[in-house]
PDB file of N, CA and C in Angstrom:
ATOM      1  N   UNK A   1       4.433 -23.317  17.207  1.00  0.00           N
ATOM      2  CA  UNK A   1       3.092 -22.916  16.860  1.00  0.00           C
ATOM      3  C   UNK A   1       2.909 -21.415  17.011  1.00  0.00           C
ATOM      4  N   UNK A   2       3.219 -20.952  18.140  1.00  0.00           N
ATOM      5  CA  UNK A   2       3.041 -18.874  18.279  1.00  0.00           C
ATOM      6  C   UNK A   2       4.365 -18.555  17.012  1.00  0.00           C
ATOM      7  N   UNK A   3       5.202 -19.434  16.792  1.00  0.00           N
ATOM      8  CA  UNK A   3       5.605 -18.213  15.640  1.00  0.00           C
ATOM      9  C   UNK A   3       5.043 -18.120  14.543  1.00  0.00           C
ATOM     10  N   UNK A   4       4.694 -19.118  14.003  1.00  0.00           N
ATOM     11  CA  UNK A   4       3.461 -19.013  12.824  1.00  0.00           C
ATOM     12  C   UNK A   4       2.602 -18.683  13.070  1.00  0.00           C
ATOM     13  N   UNK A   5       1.644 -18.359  13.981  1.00  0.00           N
ATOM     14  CA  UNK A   5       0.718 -17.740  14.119  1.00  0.00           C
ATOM     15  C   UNK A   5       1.296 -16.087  14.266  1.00  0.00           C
ATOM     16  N   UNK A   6       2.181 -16.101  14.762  1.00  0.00           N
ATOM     17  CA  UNK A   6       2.849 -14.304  14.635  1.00  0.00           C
ATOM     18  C   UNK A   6       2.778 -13.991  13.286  1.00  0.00           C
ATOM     19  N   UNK A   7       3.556 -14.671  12.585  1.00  0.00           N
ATOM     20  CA  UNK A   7       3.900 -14.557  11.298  1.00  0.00           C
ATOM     21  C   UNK A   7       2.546 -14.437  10.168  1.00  0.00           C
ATOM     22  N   UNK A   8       1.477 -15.161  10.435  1.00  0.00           N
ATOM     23  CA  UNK A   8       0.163 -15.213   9.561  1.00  0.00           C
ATOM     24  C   UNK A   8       0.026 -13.640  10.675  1.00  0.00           C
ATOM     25  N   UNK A   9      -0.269 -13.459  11.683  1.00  0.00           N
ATOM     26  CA  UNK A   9      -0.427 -12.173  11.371  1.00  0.00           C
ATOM     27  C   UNK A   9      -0.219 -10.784  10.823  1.00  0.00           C
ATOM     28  N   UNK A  10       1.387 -11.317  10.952  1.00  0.00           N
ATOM     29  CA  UNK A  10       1.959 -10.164   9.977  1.00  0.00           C
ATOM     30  C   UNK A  10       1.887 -10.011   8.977  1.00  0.00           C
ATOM     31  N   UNK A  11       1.363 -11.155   8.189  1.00  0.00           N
ATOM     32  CA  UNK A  11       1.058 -10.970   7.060  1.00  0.00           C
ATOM     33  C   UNK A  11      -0.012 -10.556   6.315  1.00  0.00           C
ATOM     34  N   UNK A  12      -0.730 -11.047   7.253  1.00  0.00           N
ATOM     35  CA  UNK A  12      -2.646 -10.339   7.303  1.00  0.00           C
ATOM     36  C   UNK A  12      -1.991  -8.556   7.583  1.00  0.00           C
ATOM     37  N   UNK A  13      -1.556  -8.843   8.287  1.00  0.00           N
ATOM     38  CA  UNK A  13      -1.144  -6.888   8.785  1.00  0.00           C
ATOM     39  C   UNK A  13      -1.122  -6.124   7.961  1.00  0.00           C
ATOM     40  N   UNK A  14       0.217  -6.645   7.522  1.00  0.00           N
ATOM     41  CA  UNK A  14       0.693  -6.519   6.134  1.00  0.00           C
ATOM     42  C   UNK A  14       0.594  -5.861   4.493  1.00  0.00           C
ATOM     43  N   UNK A  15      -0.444  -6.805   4.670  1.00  0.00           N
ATOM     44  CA  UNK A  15      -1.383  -6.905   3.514  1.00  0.00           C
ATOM     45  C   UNK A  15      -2.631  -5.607   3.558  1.00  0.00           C
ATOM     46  N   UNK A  16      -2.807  -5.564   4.997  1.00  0.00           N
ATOM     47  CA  UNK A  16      -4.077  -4.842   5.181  1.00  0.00           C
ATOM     48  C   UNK A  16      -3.706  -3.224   5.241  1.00  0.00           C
ATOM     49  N   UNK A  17      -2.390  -3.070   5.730  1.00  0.00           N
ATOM     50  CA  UNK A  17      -2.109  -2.090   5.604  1.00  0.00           C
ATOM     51  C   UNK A  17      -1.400  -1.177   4.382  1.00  0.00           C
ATOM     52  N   UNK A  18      -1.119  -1.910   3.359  1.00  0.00           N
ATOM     53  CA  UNK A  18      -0.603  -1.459   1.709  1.00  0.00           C
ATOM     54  C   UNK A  18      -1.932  -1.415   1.178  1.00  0.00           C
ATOM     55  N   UNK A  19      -3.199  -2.231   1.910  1.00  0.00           N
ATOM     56  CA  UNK A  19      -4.683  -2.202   0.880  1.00  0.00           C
ATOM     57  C   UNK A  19      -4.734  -0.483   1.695  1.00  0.00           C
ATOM     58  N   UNK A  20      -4.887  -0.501   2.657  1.00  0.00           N
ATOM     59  CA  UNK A  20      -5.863   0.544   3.871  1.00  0.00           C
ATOM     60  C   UNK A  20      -5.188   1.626   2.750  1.00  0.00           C
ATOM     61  N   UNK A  21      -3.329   1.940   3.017  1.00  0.00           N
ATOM     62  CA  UNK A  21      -3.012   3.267   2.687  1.00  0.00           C
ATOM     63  C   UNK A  21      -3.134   3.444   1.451  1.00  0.00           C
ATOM     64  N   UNK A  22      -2.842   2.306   0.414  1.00  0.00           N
ATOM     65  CA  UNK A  22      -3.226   2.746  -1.532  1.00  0.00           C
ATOM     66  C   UNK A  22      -4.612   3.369  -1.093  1.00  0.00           C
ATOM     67  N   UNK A  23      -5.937   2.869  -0.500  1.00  0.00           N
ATOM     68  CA  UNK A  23      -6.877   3.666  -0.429  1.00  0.00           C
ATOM     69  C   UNK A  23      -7.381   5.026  -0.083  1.00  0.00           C
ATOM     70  N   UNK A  24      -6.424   5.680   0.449  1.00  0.00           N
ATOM     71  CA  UNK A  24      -6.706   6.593   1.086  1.00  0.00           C
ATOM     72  C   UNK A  24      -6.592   7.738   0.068  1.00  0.00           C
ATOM     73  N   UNK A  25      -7.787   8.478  -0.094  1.00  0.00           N
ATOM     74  CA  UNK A  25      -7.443   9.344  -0.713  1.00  0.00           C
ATOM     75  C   UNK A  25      -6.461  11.031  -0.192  1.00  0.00           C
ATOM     76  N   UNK A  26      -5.761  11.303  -1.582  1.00  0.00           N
ATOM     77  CA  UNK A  26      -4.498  12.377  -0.841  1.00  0.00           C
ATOM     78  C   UNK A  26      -5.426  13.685  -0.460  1.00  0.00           C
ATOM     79  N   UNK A  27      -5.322  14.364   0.013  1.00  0.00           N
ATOM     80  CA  UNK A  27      -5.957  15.150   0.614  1.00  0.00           C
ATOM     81  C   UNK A  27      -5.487  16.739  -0.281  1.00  0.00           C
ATOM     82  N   UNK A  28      -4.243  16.835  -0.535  1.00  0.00           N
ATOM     83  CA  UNK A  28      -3.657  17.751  -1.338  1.00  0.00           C
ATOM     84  C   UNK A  28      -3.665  17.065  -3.130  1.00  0.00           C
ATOM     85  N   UNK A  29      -4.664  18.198  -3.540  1.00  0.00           N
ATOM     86  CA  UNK A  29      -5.121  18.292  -5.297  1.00  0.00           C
ATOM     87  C   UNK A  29      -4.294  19.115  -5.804  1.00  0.00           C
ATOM     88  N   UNK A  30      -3.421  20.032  -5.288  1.00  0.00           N
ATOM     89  CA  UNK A  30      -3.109  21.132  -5.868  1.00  0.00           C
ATOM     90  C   UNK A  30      -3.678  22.214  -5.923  1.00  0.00           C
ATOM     91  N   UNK A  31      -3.253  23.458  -6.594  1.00  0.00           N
ATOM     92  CA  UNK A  31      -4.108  24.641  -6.744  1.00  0.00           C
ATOM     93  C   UNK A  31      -5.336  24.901  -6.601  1.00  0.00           C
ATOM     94  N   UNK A  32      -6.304  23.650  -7.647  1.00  0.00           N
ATOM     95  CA  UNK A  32      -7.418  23.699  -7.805  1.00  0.00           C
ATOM     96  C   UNK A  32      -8.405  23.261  -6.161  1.00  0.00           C
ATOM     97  N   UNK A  33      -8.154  22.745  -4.789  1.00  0.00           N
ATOM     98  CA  UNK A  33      -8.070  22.777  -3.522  1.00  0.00           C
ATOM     99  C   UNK A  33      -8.192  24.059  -3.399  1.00  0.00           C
ATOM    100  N   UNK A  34      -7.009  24.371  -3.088  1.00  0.00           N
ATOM    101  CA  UNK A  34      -6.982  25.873  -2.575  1.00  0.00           C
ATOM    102  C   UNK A  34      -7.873  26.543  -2.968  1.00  0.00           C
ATOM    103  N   UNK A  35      -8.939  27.026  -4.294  1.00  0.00           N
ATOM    104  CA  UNK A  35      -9.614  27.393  -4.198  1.00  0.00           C
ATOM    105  C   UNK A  35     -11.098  27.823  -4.199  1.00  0.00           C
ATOM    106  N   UNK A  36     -10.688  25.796  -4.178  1.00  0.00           N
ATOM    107  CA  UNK A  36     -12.599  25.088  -3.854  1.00  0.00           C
ATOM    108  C   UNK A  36     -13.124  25.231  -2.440  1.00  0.00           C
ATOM    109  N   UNK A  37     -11.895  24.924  -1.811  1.00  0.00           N
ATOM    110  CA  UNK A  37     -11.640  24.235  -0.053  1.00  0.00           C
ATOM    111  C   UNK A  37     -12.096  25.650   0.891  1.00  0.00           C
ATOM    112  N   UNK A  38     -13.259  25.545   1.615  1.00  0.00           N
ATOM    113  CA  UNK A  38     -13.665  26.563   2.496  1.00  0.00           C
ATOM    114  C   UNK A  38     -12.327  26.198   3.727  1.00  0.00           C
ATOM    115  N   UNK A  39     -13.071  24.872   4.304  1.00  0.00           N
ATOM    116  CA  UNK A  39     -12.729  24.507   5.465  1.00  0.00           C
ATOM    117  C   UNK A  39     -11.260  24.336   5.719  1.00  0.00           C
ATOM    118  N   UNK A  40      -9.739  25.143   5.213  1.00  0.00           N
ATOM    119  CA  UNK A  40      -8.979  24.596   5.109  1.00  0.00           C
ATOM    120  C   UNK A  40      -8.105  24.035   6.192  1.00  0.00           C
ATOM    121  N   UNK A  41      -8.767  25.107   7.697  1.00  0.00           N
ATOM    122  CA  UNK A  41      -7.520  24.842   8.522  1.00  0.00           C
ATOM    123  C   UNK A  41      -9.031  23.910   9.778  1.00  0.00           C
ATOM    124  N   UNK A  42      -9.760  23.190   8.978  1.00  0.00           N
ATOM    125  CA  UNK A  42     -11.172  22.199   9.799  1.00  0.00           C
ATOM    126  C   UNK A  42     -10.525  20.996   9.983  1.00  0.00           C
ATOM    127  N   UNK A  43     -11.399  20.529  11.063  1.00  0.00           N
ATOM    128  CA  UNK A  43     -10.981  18.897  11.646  1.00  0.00           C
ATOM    129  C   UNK A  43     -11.235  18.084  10.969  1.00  0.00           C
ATOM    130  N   UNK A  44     -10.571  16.942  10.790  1.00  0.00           N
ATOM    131  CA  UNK A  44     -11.132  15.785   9.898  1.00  0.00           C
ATOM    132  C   UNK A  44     -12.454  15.414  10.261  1.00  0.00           C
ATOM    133  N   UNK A  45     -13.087  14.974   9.869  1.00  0.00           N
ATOM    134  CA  UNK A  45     -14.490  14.142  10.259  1.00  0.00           C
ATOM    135  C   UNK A  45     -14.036  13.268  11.162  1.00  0.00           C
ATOM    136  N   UNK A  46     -15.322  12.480  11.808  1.00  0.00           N
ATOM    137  CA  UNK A  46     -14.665  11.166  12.508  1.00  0.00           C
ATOM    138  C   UNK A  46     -14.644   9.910  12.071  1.00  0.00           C
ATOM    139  N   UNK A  47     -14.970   9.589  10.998  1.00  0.00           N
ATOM    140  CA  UNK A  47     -14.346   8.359   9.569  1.00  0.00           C
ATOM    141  C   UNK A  47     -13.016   8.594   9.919  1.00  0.00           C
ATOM    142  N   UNK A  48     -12.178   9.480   9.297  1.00  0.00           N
ATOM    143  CA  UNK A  48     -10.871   9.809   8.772  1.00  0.00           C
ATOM    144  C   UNK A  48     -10.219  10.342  10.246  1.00  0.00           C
ATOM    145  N   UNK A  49     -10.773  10.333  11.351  1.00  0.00           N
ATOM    146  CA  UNK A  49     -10.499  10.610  12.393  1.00  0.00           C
ATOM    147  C   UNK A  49      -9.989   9.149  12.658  1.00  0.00           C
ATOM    148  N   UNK A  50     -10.856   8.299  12.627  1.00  0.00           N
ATOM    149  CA  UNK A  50     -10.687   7.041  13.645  1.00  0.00           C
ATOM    150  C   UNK A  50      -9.949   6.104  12.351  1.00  0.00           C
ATOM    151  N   UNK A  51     -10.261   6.276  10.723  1.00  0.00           N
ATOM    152  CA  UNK A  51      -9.298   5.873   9.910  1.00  0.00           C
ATOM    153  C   UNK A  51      -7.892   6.067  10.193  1.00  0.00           C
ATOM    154  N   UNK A  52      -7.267   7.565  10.284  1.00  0.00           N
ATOM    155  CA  UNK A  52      -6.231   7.663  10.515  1.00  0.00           C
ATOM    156  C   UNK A  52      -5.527   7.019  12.271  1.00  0.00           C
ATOM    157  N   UNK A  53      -6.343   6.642  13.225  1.00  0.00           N
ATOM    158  CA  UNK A  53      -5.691   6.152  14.299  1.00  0.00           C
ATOM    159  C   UNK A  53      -5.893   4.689  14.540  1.00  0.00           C
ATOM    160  N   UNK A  54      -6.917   3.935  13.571  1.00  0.00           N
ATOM    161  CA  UNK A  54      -6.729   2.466  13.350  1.00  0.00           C
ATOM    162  C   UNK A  54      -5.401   2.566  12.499  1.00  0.00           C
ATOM    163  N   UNK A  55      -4.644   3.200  11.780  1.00  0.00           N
ATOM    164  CA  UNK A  55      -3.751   2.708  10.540  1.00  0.00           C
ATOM    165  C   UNK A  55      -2.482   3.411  11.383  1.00  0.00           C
ATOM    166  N   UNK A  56      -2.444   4.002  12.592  1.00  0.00           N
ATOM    167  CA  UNK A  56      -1.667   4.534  13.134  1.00  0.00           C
ATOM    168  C   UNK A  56      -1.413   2.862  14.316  1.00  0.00           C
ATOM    169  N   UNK A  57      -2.359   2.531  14.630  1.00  0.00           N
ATOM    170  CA  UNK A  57      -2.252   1.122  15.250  1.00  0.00           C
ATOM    171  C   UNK A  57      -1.838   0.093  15.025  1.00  0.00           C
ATOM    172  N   UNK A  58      -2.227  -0.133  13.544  1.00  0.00           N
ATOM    173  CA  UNK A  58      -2.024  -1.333  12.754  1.00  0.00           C
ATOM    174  C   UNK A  58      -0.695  -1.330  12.360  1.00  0.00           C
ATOM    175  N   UNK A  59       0.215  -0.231  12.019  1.00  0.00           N
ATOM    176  CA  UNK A  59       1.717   0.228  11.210  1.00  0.00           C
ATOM    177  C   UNK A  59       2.261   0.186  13.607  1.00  0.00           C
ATOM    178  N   UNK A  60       1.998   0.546  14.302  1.00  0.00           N
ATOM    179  CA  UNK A  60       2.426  -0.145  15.814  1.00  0.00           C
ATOM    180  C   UNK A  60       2.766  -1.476  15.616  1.00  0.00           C
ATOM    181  N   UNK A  61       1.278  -2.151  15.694  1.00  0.00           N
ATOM    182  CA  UNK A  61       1.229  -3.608  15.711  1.00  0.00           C
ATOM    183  C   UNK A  61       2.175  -4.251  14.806  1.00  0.00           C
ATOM    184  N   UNK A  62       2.101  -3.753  13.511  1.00  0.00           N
ATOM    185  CA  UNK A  62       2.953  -4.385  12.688  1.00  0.00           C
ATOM    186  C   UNK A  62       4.653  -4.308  13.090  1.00  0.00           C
ATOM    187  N   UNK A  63       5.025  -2.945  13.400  1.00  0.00           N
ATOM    188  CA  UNK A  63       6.401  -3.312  14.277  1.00  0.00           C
ATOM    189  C   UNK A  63       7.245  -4.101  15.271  1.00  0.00           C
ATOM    190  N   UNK A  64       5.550  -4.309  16.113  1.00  0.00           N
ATOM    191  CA  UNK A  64       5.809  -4.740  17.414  1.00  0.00           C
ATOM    192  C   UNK A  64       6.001  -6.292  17.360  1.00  0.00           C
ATOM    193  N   UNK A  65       5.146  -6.724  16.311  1.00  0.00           N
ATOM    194  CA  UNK A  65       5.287  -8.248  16.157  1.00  0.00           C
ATOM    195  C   UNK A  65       6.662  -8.357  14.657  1.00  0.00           C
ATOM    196  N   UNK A  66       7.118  -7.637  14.255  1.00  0.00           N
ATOM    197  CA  UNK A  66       8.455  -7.575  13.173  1.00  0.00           C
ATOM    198  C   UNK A  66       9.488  -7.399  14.066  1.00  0.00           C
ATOM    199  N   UNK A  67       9.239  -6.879  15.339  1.00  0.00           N
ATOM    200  CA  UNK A  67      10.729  -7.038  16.225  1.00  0.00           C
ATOM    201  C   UNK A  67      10.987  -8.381  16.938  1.00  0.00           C
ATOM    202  N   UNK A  68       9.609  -8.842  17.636  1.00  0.00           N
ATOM    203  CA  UNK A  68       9.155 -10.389  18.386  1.00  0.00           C
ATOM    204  C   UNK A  68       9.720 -11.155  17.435  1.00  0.00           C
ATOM    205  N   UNK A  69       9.588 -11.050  15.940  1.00  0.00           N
ATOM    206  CA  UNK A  69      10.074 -12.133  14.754  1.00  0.00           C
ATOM    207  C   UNK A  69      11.245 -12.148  15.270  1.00  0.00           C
ATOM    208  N   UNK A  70      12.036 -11.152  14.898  1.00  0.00           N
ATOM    209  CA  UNK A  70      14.014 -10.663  14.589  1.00  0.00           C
ATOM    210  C   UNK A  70      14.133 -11.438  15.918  1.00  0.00           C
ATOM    211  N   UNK A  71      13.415 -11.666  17.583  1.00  0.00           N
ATOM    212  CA  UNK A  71      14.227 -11.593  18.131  1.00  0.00           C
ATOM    213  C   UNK A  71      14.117 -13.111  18.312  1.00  0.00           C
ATOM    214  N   UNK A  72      12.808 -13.762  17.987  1.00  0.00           N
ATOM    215  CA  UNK A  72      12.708 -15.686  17.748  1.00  0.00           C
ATOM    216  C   UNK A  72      13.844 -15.960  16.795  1.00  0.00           C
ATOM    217  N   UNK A  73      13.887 -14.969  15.538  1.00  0.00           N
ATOM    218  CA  UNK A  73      15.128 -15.687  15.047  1.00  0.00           C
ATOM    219  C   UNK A  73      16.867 -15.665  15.162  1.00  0.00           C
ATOM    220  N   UNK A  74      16.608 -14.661  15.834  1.00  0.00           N
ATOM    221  CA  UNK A  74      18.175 -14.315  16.557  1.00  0.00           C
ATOM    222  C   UNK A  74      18.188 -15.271  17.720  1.00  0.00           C
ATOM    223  N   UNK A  75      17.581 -15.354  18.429  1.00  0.00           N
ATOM    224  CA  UNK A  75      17.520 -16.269  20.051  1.00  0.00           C
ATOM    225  C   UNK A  75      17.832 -15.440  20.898  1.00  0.00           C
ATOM    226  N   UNK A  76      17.398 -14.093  20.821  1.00  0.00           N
ATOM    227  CA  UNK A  76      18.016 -13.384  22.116  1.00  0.00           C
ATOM    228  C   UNK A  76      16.746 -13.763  23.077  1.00  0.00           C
TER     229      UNK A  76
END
């Protein structure tokens, strides 16, 4: 039962994290940036603050339970 439930999470993970990062918009436009952009060397907001350290968590989590898998199916 906990390995399928590992496993539905990883897949929820998964999933959530190829939606999260296709969304993100790139931050570098090219040229035309450089010389719209006042703020260039400014802090992110705190959206894209706490965006970027949930997706810094979630790509953790997702490792941490992809190694727990390898090691249920190895038997170490």
């Amino acid at each position: 039962m906990f390995p399928l439930f590992l496993k539905i999470i990883w897949l929820l993970l998964s999933f959530f994290l190829i939606f999260i990062i296709y969304l993100r918009v790139p931050k570098n436009q090219g040229l035309t940036s450089f010389a719209t952009k006042s703020d260039l060397l400014g802090s992110p907001n705190s959206t894209e603050k706490f965006l970027n350290n949930f997706t810094l968590i979630s790509i953790i989590g997702y490792y941490l339970i992809a190694v727990k898998l390898n090691q249920m199916n190895v038997g170490i």
